[in-house]
N, C-alpha and C. Protein backbone atom coordinates (compact mmCIF):
# COMPACT_ATOMS: atom_id res chain seq x y z
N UNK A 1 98.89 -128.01 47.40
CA UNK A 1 97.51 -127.96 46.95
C UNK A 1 96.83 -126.76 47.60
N UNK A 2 96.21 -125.87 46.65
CA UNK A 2 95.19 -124.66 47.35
C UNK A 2 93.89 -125.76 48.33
N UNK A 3 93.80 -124.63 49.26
CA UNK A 3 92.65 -124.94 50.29
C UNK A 3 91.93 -123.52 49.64
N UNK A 4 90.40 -123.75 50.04
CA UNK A 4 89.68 -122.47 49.95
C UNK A 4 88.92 -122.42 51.67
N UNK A 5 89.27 -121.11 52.13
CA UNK A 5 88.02 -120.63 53.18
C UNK A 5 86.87 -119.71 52.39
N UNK A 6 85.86 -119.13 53.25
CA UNK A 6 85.18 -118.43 52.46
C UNK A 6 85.47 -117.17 51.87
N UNK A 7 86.63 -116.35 52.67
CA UNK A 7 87.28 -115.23 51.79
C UNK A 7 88.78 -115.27 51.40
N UNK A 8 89.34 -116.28 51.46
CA UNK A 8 90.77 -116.56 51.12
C UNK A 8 91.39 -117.88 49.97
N UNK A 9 91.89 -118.31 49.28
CA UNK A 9 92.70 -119.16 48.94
C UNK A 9 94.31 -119.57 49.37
N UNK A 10 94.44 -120.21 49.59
CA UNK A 10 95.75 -120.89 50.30
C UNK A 10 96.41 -121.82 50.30
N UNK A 11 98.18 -121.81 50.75
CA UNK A 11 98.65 -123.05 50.59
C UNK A 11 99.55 -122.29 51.87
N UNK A 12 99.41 -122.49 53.22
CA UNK A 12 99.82 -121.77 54.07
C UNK A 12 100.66 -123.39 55.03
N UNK A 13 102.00 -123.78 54.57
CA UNK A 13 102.25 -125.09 55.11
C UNK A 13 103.67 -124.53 56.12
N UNK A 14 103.42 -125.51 57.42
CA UNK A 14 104.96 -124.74 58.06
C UNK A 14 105.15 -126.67 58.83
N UNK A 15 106.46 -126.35 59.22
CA UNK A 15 107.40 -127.12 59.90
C UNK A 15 107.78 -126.58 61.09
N UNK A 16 106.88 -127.46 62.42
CA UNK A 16 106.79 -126.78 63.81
C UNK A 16 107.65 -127.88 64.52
N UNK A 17 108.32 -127.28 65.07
CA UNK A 17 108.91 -128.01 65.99
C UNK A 17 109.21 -127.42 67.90
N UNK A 18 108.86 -128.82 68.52
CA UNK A 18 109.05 -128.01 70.27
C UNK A 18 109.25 -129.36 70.96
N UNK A 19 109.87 -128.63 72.00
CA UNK A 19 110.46 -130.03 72.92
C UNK A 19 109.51 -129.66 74.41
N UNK A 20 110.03 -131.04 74.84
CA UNK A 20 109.62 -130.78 76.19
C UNK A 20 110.38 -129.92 77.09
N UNK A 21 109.39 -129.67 78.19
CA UNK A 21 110.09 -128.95 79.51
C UNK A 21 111.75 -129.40 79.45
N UNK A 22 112.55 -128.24 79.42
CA UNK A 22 114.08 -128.81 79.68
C UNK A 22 114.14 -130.43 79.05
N UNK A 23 113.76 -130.00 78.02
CA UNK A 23 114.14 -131.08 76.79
C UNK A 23 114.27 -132.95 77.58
N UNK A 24 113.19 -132.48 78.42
CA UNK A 24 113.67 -134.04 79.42
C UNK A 24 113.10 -134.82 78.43
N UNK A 25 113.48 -136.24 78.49
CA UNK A 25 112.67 -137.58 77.97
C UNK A 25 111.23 -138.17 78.57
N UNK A 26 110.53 -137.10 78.02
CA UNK A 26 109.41 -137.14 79.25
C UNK A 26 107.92 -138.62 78.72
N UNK A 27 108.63 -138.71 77.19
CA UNK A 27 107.18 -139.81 76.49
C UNK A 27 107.87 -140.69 76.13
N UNK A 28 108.36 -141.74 77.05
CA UNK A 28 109.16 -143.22 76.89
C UNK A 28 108.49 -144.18 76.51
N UNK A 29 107.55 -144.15 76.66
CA UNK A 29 106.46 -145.00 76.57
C UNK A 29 106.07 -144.91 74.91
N UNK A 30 105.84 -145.85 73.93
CA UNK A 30 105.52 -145.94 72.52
C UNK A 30 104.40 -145.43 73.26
N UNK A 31 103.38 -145.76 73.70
CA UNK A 31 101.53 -146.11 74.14
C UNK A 31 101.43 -144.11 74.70
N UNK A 32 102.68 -143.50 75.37
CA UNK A 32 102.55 -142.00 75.11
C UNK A 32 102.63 -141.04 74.35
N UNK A 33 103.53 -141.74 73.58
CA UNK A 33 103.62 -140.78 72.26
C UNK A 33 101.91 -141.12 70.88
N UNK A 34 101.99 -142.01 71.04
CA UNK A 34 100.65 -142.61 69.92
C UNK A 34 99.39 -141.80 70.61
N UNK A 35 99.52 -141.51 72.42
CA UNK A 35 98.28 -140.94 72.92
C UNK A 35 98.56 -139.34 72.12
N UNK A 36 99.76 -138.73 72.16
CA UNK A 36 100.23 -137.10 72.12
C UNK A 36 100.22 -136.99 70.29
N UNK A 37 100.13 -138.15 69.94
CA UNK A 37 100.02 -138.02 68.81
C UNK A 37 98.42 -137.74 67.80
N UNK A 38 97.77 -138.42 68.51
CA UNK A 38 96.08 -138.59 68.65
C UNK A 38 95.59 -137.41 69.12
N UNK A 39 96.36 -136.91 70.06
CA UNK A 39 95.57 -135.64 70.80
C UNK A 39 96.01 -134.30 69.66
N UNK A 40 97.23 -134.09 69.24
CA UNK A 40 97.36 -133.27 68.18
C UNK A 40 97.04 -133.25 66.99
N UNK A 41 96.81 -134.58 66.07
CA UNK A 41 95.49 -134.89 65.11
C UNK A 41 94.18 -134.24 65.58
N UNK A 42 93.67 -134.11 66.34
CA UNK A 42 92.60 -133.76 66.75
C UNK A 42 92.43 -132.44 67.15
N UNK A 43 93.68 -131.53 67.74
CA UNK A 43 93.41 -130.49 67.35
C UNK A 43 93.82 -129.93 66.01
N UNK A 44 94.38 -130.63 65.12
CA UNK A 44 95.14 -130.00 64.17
C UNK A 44 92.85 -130.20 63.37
N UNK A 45 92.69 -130.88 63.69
CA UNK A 45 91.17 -131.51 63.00
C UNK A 45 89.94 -130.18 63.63
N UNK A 46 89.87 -129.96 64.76
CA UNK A 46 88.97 -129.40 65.36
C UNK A 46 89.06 -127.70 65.23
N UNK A 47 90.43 -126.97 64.64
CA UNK A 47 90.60 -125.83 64.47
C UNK A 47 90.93 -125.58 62.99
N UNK A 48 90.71 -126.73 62.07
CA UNK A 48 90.53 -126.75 60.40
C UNK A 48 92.11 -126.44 59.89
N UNK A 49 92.82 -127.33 60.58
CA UNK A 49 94.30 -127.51 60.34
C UNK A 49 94.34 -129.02 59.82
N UNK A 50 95.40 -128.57 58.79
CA UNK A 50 95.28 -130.43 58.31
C UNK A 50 96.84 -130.93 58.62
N UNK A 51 96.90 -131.71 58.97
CA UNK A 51 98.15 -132.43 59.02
C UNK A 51 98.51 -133.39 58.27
N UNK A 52 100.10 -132.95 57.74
CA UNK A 52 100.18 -133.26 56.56
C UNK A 52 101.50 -134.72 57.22
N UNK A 53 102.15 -134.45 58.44
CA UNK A 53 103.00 -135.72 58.73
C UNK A 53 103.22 -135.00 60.06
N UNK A 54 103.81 -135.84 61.26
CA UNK A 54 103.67 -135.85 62.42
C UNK A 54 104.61 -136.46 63.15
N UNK A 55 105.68 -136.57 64.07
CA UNK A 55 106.57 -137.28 64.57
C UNK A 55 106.69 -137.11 65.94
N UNK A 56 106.09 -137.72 67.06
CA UNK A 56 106.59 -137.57 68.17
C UNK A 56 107.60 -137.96 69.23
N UNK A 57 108.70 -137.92 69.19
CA UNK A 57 109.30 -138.23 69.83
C UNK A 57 109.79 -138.10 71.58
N UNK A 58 110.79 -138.66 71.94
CA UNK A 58 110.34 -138.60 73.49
C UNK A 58 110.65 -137.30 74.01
N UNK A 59 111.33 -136.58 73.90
CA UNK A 59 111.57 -135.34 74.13
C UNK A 59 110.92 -133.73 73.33
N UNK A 60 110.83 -134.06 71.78
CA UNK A 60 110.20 -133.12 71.16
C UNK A 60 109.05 -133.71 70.29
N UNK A 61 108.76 -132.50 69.39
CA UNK A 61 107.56 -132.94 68.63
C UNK A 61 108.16 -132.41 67.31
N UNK A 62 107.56 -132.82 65.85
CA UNK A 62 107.93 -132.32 64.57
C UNK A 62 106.40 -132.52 63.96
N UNK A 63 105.92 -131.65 64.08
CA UNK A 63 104.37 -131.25 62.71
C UNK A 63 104.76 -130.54 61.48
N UNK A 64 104.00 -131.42 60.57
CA UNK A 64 103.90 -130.70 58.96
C UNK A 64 102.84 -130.17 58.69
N UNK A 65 102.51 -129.12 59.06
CA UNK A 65 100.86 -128.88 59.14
C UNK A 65 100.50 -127.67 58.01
N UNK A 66 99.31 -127.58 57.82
CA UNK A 66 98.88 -126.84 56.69
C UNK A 66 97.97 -125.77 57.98
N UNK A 67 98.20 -124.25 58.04
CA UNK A 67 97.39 -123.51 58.71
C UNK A 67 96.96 -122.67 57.98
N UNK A 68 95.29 -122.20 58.53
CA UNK A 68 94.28 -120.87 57.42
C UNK A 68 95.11 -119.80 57.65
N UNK A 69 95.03 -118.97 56.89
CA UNK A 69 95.78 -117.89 56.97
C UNK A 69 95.16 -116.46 57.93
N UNK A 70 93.75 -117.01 58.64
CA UNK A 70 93.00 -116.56 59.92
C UNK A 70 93.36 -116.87 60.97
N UNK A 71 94.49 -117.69 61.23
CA UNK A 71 95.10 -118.04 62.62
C UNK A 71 96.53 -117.71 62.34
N UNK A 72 97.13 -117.15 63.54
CA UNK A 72 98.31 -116.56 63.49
C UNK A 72 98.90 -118.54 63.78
N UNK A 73 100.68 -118.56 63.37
CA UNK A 73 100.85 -119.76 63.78
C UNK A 73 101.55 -119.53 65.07
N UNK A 74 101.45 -118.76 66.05
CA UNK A 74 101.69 -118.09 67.28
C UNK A 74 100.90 -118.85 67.99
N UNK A 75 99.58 -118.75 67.21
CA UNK A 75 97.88 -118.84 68.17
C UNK A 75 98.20 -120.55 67.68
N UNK A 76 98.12 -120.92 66.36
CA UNK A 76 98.10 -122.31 66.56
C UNK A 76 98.64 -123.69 67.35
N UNK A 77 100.25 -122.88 67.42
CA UNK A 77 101.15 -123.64 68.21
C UNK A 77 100.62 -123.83 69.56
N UNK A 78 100.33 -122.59 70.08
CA UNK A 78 99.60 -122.50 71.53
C UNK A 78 98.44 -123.67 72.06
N UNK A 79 97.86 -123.66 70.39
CA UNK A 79 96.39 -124.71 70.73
C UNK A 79 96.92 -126.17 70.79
N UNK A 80 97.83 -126.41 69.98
CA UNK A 80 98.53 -127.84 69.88
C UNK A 80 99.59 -127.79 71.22
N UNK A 81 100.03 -126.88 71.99
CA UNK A 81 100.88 -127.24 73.27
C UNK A 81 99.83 -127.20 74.28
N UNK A 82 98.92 -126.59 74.54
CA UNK A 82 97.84 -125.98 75.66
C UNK A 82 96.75 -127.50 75.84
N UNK A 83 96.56 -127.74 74.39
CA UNK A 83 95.39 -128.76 74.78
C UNK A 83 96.21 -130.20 74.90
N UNK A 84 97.74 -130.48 74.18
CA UNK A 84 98.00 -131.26 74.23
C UNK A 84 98.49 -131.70 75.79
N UNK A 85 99.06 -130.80 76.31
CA UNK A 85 99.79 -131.02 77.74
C UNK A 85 98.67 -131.33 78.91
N UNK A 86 97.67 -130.84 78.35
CA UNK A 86 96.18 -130.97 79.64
C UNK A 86 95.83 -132.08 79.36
N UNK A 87 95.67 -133.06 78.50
CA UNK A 87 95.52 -134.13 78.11
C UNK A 87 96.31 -134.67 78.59
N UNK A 88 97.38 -134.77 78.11
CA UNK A 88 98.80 -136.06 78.73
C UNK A 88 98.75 -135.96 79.93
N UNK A 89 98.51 -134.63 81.27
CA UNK A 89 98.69 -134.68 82.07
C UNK A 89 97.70 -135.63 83.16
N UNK A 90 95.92 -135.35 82.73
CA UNK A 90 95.11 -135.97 82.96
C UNK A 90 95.39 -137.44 82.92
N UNK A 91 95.91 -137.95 81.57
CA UNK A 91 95.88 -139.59 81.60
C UNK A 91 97.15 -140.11 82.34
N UNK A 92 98.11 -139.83 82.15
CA UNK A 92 99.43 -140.03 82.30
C UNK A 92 99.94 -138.71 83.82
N UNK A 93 99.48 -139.36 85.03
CA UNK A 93 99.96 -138.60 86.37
C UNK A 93 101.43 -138.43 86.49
N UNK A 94 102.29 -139.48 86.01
CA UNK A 94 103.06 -139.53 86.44
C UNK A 94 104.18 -137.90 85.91
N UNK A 95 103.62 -137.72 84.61
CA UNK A 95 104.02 -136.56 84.21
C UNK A 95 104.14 -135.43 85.08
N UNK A 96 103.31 -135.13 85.78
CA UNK A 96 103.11 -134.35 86.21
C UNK A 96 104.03 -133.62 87.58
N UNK A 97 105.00 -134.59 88.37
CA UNK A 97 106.09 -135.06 88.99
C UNK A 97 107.02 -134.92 88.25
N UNK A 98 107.24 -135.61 86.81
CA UNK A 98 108.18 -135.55 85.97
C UNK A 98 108.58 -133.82 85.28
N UNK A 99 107.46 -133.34 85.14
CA UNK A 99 107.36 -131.96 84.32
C UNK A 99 106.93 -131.36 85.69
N UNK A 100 107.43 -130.42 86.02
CA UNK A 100 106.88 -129.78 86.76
C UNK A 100 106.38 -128.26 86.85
N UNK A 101 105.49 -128.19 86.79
CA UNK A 101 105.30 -126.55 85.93
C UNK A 101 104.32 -126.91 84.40
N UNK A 102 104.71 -127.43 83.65
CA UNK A 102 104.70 -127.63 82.35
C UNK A 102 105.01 -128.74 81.72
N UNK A 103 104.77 -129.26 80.52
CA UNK A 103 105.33 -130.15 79.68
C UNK A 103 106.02 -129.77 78.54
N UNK A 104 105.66 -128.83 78.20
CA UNK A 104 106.11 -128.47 77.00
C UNK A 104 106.99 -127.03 77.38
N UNK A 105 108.22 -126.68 77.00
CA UNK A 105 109.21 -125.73 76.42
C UNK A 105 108.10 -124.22 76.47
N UNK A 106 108.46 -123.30 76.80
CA UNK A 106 107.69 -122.23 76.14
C UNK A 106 107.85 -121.86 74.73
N UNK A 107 109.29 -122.28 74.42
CA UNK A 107 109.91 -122.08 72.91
C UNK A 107 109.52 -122.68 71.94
N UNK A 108 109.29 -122.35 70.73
CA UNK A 108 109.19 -123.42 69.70
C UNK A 108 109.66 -122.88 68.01
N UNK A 109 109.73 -123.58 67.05
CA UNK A 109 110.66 -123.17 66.01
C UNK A 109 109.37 -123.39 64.87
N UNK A 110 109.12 -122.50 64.10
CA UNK A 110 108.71 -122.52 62.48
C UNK A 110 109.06 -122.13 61.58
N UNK A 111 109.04 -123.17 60.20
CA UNK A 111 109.39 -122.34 59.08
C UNK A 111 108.73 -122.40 57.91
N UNK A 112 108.37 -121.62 57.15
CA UNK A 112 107.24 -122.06 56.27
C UNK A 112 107.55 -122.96 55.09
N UNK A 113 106.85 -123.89 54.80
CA UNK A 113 107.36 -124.79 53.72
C UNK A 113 106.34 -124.41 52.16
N UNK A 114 106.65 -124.49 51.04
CA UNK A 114 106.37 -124.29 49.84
C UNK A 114 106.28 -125.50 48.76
N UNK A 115 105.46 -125.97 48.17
CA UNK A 115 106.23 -126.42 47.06
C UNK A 115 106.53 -126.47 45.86
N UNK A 116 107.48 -126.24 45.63
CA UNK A 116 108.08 -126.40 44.51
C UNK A 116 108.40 -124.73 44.42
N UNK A 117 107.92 -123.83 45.15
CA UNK A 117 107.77 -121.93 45.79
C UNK A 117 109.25 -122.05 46.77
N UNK A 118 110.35 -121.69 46.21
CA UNK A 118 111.33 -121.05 46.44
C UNK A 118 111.67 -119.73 46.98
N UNK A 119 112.23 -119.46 47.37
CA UNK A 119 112.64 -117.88 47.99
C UNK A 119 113.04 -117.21 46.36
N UNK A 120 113.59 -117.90 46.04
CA UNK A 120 114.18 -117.62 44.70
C UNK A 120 113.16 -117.22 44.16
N UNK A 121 112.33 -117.76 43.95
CA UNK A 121 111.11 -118.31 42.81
C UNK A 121 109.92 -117.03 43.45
N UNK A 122 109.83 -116.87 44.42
CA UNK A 122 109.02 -115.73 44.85
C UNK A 122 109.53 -114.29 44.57
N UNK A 123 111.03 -114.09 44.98
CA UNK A 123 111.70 -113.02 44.58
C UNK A 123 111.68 -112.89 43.22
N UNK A 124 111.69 -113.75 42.10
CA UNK A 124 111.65 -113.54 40.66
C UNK A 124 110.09 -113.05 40.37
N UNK A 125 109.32 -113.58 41.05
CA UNK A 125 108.15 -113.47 40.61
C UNK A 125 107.48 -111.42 41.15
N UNK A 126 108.38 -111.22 42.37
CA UNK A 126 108.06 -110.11 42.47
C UNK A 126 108.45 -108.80 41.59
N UNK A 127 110.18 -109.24 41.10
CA UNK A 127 110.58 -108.29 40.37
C UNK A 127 109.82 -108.52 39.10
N UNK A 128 109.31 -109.36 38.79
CA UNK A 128 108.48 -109.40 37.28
C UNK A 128 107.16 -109.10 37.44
N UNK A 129 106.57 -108.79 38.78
CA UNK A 129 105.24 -109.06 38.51
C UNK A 129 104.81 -107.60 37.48
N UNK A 130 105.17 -106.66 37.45
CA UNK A 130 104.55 -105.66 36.92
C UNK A 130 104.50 -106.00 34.97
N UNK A 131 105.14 -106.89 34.36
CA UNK A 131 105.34 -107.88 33.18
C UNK A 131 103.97 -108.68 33.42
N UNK A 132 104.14 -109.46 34.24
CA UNK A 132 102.94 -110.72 34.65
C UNK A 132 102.01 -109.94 34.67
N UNK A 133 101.74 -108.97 35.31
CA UNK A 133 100.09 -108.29 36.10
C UNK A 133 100.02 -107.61 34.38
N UNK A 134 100.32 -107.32 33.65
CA UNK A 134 99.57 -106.65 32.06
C UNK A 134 99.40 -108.01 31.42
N UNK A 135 99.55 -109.17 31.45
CA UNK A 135 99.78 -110.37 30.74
C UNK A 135 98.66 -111.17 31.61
N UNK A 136 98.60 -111.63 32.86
CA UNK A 136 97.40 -112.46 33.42
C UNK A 136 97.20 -111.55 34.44
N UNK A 137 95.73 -111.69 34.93
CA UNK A 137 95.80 -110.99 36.43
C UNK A 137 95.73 -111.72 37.46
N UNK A 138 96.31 -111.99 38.21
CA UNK A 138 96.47 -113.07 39.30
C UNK A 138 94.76 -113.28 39.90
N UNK A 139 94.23 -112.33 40.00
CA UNK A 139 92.86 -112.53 40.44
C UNK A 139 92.15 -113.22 39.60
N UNK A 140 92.02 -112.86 38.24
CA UNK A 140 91.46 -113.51 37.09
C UNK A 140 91.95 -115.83 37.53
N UNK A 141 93.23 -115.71 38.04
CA UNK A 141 93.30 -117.48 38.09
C UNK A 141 92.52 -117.85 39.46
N UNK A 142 92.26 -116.78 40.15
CA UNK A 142 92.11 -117.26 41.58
C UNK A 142 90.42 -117.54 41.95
N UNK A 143 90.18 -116.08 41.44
CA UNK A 143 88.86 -115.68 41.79
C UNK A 143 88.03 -115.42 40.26
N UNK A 144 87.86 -116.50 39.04
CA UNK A 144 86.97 -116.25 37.75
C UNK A 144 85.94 -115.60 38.06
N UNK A 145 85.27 -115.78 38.88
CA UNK A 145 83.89 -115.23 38.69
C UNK A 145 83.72 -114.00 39.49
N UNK A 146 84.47 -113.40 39.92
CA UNK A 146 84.83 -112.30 40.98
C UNK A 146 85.58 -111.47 40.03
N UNK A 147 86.70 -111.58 39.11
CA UNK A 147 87.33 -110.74 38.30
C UNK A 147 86.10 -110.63 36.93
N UNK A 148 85.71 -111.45 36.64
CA UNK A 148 84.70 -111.37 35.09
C UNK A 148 83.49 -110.13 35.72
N UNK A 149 83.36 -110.13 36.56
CA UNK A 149 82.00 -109.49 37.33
C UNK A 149 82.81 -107.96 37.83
N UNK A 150 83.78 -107.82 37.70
CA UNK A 150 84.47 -106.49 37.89
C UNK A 150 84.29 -106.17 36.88
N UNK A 151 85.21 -106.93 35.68
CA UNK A 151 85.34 -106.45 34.65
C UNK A 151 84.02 -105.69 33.43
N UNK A 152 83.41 -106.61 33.79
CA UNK A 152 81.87 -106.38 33.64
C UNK A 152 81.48 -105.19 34.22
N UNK A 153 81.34 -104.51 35.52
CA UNK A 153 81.26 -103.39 35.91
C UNK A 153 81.22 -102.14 35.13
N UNK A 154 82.95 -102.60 35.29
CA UNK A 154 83.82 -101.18 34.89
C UNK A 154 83.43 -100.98 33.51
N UNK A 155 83.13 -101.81 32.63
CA UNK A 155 82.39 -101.53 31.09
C UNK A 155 81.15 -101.32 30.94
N UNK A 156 80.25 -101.16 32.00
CA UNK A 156 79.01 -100.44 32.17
C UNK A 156 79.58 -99.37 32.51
N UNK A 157 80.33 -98.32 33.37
CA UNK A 157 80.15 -97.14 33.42
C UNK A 157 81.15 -96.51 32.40
């Protein structure tokens, strides 16, 4: 599904994944993971990220998240490890003994998800676009009232 910001349209969805410090079993506890789970809803909520499914497990994490295409997902990951680990650490002391240094991995894995938008399906669409772009103009589906108001322009001068 397109999202709109005020100068973009988007469907910007990835599959993040990160473990803990030296992949220890650090959230044994159901009642820790449901807290780490709550705390990343909330930033995925507070930086206009939507989350689309969520899995925490005791050692890593798996987000389906939808990001604006104004945040690098460099910067996002950072906000979901940075605020999440200051949190767990505050409620849950014992972590802090357990992880030492950190909770979270510095590493983490993304890949962008599509749907039904193939690698295939993008590569076809590039070698054709110069076919497509004389036939629809991609701006014309995106932006109606922004392409009609060009077009309009350019037939005044």
């Amino acid at each position: 599904m397109l999202r709109r910001s005020s100068h973009a349209v988007y469907d910007c969805r990835y599959h993040l994944v990160w473990a803990t410090k030296r992949r220890r079993r650090a959230l044994r506890q159901p009642e820790e993971r449901e807290y780490c789970e709550r705390l990343l809803r909330r930033v995925a909520e507070k930086y206009d990220m939507e989350m689309l499914a969520i899995e925490v497990a005791e050692d890593h994490v798996h987000l389906y998240v939808e990001i604006p295409p104004q945040q690098s997902v460099g910067s996002a990951v950072g906000k979901f490890k940075n605020l999440s680990a200051r949190f767990l650490i505050q409620r849950y002391q014992h972590l802090r003994s357990y992880l030492p240094g950190a909770v979270w991995s510095p590493s983490y894995f993304a890949r962008t998800v599509g749907e039904g938008v193939t690698a295939e399906t993008v590569l076809k669409y590039i070698e054709t676009h110069d076919e497509h772009a004389a036939r629809v103009s991609a701006q014309a589906e995106f932006f109606p009232k922004v392409a009609a108001g060009k077009r309009r322009a350019r037939n005044k001068t």
